[in-house]
N, C-alpha and C. Protein backbone atom coordinates (compact mmCIF):
# COMPACT_ATOMS: atom_id res chain seq x y z
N UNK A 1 40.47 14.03 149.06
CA UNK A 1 41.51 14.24 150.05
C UNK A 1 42.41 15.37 149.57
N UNK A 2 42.23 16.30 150.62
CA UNK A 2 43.83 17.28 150.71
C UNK A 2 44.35 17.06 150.62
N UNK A 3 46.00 17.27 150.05
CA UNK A 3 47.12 17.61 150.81
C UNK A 3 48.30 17.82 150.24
N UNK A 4 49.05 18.31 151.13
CA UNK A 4 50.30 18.92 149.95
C UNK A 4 51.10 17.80 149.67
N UNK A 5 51.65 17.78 148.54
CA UNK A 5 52.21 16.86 147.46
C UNK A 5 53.71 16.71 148.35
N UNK A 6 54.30 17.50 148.83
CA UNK A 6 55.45 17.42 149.39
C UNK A 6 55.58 16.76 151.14
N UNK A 7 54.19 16.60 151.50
CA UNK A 7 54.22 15.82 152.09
C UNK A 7 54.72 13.85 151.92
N UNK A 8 54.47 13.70 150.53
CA UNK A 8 54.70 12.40 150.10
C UNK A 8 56.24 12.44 150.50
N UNK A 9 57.06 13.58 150.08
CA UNK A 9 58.15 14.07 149.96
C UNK A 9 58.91 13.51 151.31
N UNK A 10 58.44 14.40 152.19
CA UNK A 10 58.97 13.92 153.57
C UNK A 10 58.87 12.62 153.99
N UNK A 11 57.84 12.09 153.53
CA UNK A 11 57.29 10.73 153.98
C UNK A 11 58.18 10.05 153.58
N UNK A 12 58.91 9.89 152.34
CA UNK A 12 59.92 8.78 151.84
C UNK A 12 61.08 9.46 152.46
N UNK A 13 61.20 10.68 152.87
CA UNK A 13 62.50 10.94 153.39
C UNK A 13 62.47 10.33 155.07
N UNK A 14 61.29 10.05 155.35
CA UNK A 14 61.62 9.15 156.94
C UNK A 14 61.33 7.83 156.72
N UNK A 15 61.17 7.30 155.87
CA UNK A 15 61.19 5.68 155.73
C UNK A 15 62.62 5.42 155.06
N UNK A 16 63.79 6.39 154.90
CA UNK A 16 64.75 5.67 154.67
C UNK A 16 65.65 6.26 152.94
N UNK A 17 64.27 7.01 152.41
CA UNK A 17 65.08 7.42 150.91
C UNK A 17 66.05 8.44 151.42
N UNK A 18 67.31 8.16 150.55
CA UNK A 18 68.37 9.30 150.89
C UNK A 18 67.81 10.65 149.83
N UNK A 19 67.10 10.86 149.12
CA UNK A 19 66.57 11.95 148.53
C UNK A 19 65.30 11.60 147.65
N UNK A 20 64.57 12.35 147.81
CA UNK A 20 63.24 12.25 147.41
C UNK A 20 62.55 13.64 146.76
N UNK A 21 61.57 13.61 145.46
CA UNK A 21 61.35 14.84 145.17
C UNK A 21 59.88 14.18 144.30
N UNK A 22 58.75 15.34 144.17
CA UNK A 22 57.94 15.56 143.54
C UNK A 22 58.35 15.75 141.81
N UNK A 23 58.46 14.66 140.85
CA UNK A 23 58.59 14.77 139.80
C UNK A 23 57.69 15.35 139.19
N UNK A 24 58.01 16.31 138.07
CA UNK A 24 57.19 16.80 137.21
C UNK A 24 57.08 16.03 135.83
N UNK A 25 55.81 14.99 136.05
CA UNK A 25 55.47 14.06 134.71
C UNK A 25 55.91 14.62 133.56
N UNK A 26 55.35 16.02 133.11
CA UNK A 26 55.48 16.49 131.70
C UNK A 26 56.92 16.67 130.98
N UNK A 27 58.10 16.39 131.85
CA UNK A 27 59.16 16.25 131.99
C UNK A 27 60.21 15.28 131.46
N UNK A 28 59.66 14.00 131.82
CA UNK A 28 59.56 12.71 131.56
C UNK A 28 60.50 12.88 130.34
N UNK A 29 61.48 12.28 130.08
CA UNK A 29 62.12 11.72 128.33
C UNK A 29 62.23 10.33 128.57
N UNK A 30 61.69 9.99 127.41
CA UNK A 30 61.75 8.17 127.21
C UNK A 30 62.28 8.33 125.85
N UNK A 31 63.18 7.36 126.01
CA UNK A 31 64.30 7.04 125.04
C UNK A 31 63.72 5.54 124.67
N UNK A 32 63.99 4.91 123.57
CA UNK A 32 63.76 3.40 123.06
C UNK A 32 64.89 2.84 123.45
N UNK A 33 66.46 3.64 123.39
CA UNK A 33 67.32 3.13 123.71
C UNK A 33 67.43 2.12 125.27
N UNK A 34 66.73 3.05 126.33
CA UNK A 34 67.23 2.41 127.48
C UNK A 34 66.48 0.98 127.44
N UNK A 35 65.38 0.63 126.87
CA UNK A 35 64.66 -0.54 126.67
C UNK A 35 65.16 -1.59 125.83
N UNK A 36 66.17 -1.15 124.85
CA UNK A 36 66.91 -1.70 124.08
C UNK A 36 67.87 -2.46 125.49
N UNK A 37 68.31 -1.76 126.41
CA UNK A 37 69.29 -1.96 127.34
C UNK A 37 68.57 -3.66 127.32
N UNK A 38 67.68 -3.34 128.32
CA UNK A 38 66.63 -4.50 128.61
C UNK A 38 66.61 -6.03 127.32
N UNK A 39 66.41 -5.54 126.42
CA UNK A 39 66.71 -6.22 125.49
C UNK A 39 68.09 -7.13 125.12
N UNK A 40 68.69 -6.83 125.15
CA UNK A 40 70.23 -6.94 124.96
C UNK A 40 70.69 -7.82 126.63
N UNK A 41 69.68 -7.74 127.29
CA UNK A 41 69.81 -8.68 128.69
C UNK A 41 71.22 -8.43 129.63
N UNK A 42 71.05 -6.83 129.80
CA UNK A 42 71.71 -6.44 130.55
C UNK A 42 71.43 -6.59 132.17
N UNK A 43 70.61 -7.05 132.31
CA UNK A 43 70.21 -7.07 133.80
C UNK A 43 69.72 -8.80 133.97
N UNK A 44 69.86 -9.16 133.12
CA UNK A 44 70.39 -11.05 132.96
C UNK A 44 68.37 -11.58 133.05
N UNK A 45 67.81 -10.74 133.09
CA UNK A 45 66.54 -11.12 133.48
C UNK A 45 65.12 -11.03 131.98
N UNK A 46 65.89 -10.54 130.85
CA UNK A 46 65.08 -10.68 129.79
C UNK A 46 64.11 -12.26 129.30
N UNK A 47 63.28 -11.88 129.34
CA UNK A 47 62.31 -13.22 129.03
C UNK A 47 62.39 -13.85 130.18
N UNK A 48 62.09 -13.62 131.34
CA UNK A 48 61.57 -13.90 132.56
C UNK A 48 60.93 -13.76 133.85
N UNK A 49 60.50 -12.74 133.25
CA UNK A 49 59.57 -11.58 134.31
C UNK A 49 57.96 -11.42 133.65
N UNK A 50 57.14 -11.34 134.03
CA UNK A 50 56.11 -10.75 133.78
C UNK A 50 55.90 -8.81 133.71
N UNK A 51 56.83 -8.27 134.58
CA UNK A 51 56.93 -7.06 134.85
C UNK A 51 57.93 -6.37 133.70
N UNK A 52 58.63 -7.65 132.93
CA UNK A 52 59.65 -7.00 131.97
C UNK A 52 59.37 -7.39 130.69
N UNK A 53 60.00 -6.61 129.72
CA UNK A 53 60.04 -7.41 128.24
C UNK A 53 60.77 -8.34 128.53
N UNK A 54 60.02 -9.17 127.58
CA UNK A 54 58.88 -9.02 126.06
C UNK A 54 57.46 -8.48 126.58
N UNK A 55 57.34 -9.10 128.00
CA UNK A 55 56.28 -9.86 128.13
C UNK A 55 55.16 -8.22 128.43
N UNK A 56 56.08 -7.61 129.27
CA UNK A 56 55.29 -6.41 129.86
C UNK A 56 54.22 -5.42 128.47
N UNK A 57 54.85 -6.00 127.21
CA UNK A 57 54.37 -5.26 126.54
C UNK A 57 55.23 -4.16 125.52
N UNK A 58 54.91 -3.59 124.85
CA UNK A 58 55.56 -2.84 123.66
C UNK A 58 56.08 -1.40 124.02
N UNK A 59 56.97 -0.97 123.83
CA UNK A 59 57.11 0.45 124.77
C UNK A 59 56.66 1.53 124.60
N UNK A 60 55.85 1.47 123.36
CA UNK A 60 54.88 2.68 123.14
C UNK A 60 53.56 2.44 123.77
N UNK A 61 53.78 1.37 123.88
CA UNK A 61 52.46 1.21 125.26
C UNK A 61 52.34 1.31 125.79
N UNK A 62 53.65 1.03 126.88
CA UNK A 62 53.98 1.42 128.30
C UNK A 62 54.57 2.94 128.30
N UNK A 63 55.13 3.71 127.08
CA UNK A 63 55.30 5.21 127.59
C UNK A 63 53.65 6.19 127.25
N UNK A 64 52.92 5.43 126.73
CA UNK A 64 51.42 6.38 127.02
C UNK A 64 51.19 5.79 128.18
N UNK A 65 50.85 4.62 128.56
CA UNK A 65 50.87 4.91 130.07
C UNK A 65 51.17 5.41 130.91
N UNK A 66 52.47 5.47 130.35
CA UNK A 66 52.76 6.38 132.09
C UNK A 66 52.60 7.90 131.23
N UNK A 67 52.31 8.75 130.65
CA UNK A 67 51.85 9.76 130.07
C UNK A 67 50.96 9.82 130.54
N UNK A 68 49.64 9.35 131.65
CA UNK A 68 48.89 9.58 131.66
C UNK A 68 48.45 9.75 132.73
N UNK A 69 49.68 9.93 133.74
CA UNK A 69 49.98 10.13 135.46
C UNK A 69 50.62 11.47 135.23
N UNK A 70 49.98 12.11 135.89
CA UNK A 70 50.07 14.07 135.84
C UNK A 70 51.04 14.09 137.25
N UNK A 71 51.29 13.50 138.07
CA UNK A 71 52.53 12.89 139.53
C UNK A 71 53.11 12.21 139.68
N UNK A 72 54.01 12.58 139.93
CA UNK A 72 55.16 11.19 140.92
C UNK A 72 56.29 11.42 141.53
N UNK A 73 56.44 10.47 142.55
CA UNK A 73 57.17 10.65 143.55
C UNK A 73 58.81 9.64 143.33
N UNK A 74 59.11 10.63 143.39
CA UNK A 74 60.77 9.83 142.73
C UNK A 74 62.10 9.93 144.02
N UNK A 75 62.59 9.17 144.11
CA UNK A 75 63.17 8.81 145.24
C UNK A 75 63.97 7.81 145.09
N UNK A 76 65.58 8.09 146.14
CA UNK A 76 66.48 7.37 145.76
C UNK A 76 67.05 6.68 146.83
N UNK A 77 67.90 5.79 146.57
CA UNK A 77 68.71 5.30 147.71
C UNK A 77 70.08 5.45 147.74
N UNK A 78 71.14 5.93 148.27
CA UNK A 78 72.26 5.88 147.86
C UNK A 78 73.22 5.15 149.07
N UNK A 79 73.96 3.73 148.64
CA UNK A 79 74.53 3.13 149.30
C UNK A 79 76.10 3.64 149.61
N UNK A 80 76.80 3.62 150.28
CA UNK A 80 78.30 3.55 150.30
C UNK A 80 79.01 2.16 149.79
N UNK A 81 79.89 2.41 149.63
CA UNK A 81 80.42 1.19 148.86
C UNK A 81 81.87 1.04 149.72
N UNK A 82 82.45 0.08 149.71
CA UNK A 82 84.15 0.17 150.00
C UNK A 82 84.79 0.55 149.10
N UNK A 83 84.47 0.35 147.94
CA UNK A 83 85.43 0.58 146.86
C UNK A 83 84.28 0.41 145.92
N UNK A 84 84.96 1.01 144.30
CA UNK A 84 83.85 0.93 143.15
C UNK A 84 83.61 -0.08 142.56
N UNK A 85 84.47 -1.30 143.11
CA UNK A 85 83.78 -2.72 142.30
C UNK A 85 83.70 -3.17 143.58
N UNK A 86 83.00 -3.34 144.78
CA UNK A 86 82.37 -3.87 145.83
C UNK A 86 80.96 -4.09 145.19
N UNK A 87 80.76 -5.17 144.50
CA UNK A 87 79.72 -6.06 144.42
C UNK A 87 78.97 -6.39 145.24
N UNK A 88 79.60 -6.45 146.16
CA UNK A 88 78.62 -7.19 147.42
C UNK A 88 78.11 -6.35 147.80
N UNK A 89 78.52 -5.47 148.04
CA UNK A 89 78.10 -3.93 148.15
C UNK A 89 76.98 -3.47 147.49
N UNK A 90 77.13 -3.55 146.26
CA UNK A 90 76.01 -3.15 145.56
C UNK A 90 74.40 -4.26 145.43
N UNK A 91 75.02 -5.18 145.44
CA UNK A 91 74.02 -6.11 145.82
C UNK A 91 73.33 -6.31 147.07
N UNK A 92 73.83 -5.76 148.54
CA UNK A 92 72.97 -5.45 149.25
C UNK A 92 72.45 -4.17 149.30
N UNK A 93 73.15 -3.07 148.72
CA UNK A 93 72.93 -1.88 148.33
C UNK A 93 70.93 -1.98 147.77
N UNK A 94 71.34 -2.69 146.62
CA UNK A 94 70.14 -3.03 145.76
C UNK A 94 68.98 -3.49 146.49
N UNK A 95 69.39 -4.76 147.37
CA UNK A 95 68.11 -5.07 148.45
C UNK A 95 67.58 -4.33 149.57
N UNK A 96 68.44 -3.08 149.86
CA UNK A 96 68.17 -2.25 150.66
C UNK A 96 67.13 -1.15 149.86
N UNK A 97 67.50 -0.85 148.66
CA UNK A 97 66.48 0.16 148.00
C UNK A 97 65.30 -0.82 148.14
N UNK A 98 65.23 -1.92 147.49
CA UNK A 98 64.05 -2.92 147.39
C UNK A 98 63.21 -2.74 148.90
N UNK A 99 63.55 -3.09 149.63
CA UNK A 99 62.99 -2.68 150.93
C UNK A 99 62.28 -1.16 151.05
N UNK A 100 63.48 -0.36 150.92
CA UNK A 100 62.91 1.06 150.54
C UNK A 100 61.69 1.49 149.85
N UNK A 101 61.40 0.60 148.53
CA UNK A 101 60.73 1.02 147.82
C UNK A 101 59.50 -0.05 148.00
N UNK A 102 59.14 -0.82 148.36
CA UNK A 102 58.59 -1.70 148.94
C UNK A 102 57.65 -1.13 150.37
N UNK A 103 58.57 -0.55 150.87
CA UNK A 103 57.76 0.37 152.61
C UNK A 103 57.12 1.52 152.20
N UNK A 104 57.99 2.35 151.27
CA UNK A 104 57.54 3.51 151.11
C UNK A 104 56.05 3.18 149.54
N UNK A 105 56.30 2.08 149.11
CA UNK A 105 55.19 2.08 148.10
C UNK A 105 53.91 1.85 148.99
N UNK A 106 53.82 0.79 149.68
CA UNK A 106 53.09 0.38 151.18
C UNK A 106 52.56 1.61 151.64
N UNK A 107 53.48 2.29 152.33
CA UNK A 107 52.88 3.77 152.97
C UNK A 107 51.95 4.67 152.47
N UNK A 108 52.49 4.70 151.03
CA UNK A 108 51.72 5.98 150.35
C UNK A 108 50.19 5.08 149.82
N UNK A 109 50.40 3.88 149.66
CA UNK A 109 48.60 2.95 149.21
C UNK A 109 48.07 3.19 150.44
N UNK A 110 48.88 2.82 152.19
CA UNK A 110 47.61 2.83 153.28
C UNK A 110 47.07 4.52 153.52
N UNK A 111 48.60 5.20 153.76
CA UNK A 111 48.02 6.85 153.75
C UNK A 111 47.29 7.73 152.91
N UNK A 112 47.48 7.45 151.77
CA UNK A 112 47.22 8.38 151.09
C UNK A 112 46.10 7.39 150.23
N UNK A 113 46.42 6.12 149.68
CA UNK A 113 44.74 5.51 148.94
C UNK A 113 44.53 6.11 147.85
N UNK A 114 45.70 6.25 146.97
CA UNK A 114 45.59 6.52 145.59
C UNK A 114 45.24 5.21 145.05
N UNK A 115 43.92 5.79 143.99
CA UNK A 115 43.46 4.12 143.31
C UNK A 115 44.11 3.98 141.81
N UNK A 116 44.83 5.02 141.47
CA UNK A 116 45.71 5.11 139.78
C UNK A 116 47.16 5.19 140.39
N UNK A 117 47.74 4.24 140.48
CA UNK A 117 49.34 4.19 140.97
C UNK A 117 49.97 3.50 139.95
N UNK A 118 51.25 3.81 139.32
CA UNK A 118 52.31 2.79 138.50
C UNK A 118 53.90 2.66 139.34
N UNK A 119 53.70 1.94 140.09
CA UNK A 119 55.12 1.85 140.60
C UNK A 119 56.37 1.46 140.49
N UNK A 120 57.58 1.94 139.96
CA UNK A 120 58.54 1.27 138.58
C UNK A 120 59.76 1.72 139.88
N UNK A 121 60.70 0.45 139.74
CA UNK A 121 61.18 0.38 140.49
C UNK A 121 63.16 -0.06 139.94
N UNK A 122 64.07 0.10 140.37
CA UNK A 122 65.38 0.15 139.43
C UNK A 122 65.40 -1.50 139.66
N UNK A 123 65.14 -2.13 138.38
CA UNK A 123 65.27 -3.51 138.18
C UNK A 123 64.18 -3.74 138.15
N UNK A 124 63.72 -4.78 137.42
CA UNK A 124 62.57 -6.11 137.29
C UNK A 124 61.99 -6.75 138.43
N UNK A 125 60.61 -6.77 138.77
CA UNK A 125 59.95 -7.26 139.95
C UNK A 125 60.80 -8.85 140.16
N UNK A 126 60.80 -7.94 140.85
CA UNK A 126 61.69 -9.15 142.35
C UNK A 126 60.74 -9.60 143.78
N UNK A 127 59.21 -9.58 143.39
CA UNK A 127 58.07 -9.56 144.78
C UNK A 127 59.00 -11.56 144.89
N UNK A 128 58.36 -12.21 143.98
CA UNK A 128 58.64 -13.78 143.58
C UNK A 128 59.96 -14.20 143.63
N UNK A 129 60.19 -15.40 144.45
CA UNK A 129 62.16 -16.11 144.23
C UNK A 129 61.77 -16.61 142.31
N UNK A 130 60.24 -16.91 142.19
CA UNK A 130 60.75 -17.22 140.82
C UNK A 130 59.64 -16.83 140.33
N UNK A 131 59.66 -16.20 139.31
CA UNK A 131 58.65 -15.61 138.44
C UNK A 131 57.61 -17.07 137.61
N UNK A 132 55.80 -16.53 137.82
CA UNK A 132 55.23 -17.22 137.35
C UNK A 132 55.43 -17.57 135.52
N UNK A 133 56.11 -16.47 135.04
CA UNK A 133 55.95 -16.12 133.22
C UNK A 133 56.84 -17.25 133.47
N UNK A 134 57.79 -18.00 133.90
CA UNK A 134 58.85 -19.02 133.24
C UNK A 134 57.86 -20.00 133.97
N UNK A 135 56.63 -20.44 134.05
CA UNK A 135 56.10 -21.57 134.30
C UNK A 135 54.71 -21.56 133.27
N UNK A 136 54.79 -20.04 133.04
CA UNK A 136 53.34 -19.98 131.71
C UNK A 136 52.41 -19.74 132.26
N UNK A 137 52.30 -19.08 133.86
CA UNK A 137 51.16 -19.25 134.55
C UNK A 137 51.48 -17.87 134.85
N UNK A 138 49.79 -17.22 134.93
CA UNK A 138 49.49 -15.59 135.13
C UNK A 138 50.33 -15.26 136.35
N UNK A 139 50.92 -14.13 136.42
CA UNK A 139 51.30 -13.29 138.05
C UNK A 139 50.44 -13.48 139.08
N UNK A 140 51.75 -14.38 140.14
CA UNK A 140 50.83 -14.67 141.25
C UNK A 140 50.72 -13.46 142.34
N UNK A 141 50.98 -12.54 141.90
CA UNK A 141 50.42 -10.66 142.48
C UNK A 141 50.68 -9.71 141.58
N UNK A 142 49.86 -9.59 140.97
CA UNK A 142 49.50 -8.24 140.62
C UNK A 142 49.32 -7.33 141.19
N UNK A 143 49.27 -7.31 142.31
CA UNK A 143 48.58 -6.18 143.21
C UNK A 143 50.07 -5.62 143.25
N UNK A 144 51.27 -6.79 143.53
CA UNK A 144 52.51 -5.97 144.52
C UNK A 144 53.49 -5.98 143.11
N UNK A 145 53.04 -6.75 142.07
CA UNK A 145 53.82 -7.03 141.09
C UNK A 145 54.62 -5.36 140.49
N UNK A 146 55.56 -4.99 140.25
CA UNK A 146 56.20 -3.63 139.52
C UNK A 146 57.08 -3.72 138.17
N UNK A 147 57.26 -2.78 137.92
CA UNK A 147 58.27 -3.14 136.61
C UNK A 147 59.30 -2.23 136.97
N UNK A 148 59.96 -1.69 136.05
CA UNK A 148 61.69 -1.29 136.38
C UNK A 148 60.90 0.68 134.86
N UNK A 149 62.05 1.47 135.91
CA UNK A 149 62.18 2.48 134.91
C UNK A 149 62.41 2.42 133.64
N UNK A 150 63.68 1.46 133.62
CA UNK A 150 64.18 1.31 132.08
C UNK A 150 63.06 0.45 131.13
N UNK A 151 62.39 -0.37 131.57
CA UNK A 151 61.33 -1.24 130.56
C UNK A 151 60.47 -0.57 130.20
N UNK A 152 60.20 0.88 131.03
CA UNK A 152 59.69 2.01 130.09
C UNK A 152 59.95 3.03 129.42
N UNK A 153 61.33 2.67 129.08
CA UNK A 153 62.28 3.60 128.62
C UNK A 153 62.56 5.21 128.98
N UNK A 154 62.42 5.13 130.55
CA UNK A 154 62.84 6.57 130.95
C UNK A 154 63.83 6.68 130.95
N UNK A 155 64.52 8.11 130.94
CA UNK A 155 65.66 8.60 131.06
C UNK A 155 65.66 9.11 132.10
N UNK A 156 66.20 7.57 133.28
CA UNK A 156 66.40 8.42 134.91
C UNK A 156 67.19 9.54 134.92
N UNK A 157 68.55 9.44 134.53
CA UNK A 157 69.27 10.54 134.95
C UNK A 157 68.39 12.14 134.70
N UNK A 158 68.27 11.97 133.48
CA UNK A 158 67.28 13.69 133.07
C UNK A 158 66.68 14.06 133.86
N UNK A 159 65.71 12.84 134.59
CA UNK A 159 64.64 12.83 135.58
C UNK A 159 64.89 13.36 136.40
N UNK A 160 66.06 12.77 137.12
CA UNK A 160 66.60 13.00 138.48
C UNK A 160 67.09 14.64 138.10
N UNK A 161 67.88 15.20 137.24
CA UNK A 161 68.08 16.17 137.25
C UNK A 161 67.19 17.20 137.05
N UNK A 162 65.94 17.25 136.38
CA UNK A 162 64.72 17.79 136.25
C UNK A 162 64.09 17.88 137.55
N UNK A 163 64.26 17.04 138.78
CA UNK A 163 63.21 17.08 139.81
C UNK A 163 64.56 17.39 140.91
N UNK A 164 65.95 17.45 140.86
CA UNK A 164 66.72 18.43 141.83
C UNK A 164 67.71 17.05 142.77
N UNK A 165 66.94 15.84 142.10
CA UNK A 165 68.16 15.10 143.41
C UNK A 165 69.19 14.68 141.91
N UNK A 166 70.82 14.37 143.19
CA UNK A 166 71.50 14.57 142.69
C UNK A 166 71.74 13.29 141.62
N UNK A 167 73.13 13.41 140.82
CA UNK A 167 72.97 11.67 139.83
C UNK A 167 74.28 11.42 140.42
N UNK A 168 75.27 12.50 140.76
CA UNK A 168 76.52 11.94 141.62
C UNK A 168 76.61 11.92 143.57
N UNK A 169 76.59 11.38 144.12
CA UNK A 169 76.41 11.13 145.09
C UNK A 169 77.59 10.77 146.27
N UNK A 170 79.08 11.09 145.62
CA UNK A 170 80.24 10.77 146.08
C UNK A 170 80.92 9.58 146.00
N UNK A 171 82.40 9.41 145.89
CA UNK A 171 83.55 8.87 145.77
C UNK A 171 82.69 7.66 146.54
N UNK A 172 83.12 6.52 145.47
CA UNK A 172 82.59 5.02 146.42
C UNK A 172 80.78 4.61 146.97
N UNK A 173 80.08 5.31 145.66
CA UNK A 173 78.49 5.30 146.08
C UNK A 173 77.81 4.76 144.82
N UNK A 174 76.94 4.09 145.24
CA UNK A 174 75.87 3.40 144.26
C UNK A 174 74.74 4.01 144.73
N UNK A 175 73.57 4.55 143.89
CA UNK A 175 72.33 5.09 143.63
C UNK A 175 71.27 4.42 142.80
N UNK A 176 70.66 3.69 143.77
CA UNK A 176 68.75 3.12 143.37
C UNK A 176 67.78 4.22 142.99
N UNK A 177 67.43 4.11 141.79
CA UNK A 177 66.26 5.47 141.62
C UNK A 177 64.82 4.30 141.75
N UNK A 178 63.52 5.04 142.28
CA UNK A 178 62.67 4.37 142.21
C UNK A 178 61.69 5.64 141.19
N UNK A 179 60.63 5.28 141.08
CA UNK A 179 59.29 6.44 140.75
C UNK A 179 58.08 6.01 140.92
N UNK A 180 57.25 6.03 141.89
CA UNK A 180 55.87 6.11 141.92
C UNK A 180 55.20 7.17 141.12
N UNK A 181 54.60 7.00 139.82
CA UNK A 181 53.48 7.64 139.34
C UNK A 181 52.13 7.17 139.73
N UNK A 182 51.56 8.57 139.96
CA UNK A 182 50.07 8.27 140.34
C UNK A 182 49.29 9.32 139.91
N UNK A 183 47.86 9.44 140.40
CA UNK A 183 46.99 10.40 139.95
C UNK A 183 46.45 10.55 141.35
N UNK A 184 45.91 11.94 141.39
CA UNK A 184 45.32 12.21 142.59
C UNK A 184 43.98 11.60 142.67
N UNK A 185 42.89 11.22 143.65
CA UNK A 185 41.67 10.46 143.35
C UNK A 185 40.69 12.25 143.73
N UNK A 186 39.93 11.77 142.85
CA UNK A 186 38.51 13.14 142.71
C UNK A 186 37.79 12.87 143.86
């Protein structure tokens, strides 16, 4: 299959991303630090995900992996807020990217039928109300299952600034980064 790469581009820009860009993989900085974040159970979800540490695996494992996707499509959401501690705000903010990244991951598997996809998404798979790893039992989808940027220790911001969308977004705004890495199919 043809086609221009910036078509993906547009595509997340009409399902809803407020900015979207063709990342350049080779680009990529992974830090140990931001995984440390993860560690330290900043996002309250350590040791309960299948998609996150511990469980996802070691992070030199997961940054040759994704080393090994030459594309990706990086794309954001940016909510308004009432004010900068509107929580509620940000918490539907958050389920609104989830949606986002959820339609637009959807779109690009039926259109386009890339069979090498890693889809990392801001936060810990949230497909499940409760994750199979806290019952000891394998992921009940793998197929839709994702992990989060930081559990592979990228450095979104760099990212975002390397591929042109912005990291400030205005007075009273919260910003979801997502990244689909993939490979083109031969």
């Amino acid at each position: 299959m043809s086609f221009d790469l910036n078509d993906l581009v547009k595509d997340a820009l009409e399902l809803n991303a407020s900015h979207a860009a063709i990342a350049d993989t080779s680009k990529i900085k992974f830090h140990e630090e931001f995984r440390k974040a993860c560690e330290k159970n900043v996002c309250r979800k350590y040791d309960t995900n299948w998609m996150g540490p511990p469980a996802i695996g070691p992070i030199e494992e997961l940054m040759e992996k994704a080393r090994k996707y030459k594309q990706g499509l990086l794309f954001q959401t940016v909510i308004q807020l009432n004010s900068p501690f509107d929580l509620k705000g940000m918490n539907a903010g958050y389920i609104k990217h989830c949606e986002n990244f959820s339609t637009i991951l959807n779109h690009i598997k039926t259109k386009y039928g890339f069979k090498d996809m890693l889809p990392l998404n801001a936060g810990c798979c949230s497909v499940c109300d409760k994750c199979a790893y806290l019952d000891k039992q394998p992921c009940r989808h793998p197929d839709k299952a994702f992990s989060s940027v930081e559990a592979y220790g990228m450095d979104v911001m760099a990212l975002e600034k390397n591929s042109g969308i912005p990291i400030y977004n205005g007075k009273n705004t919260v910003s979801y980064v997502a990244l689909i890495l993939f490979n083109l199919n031969d």
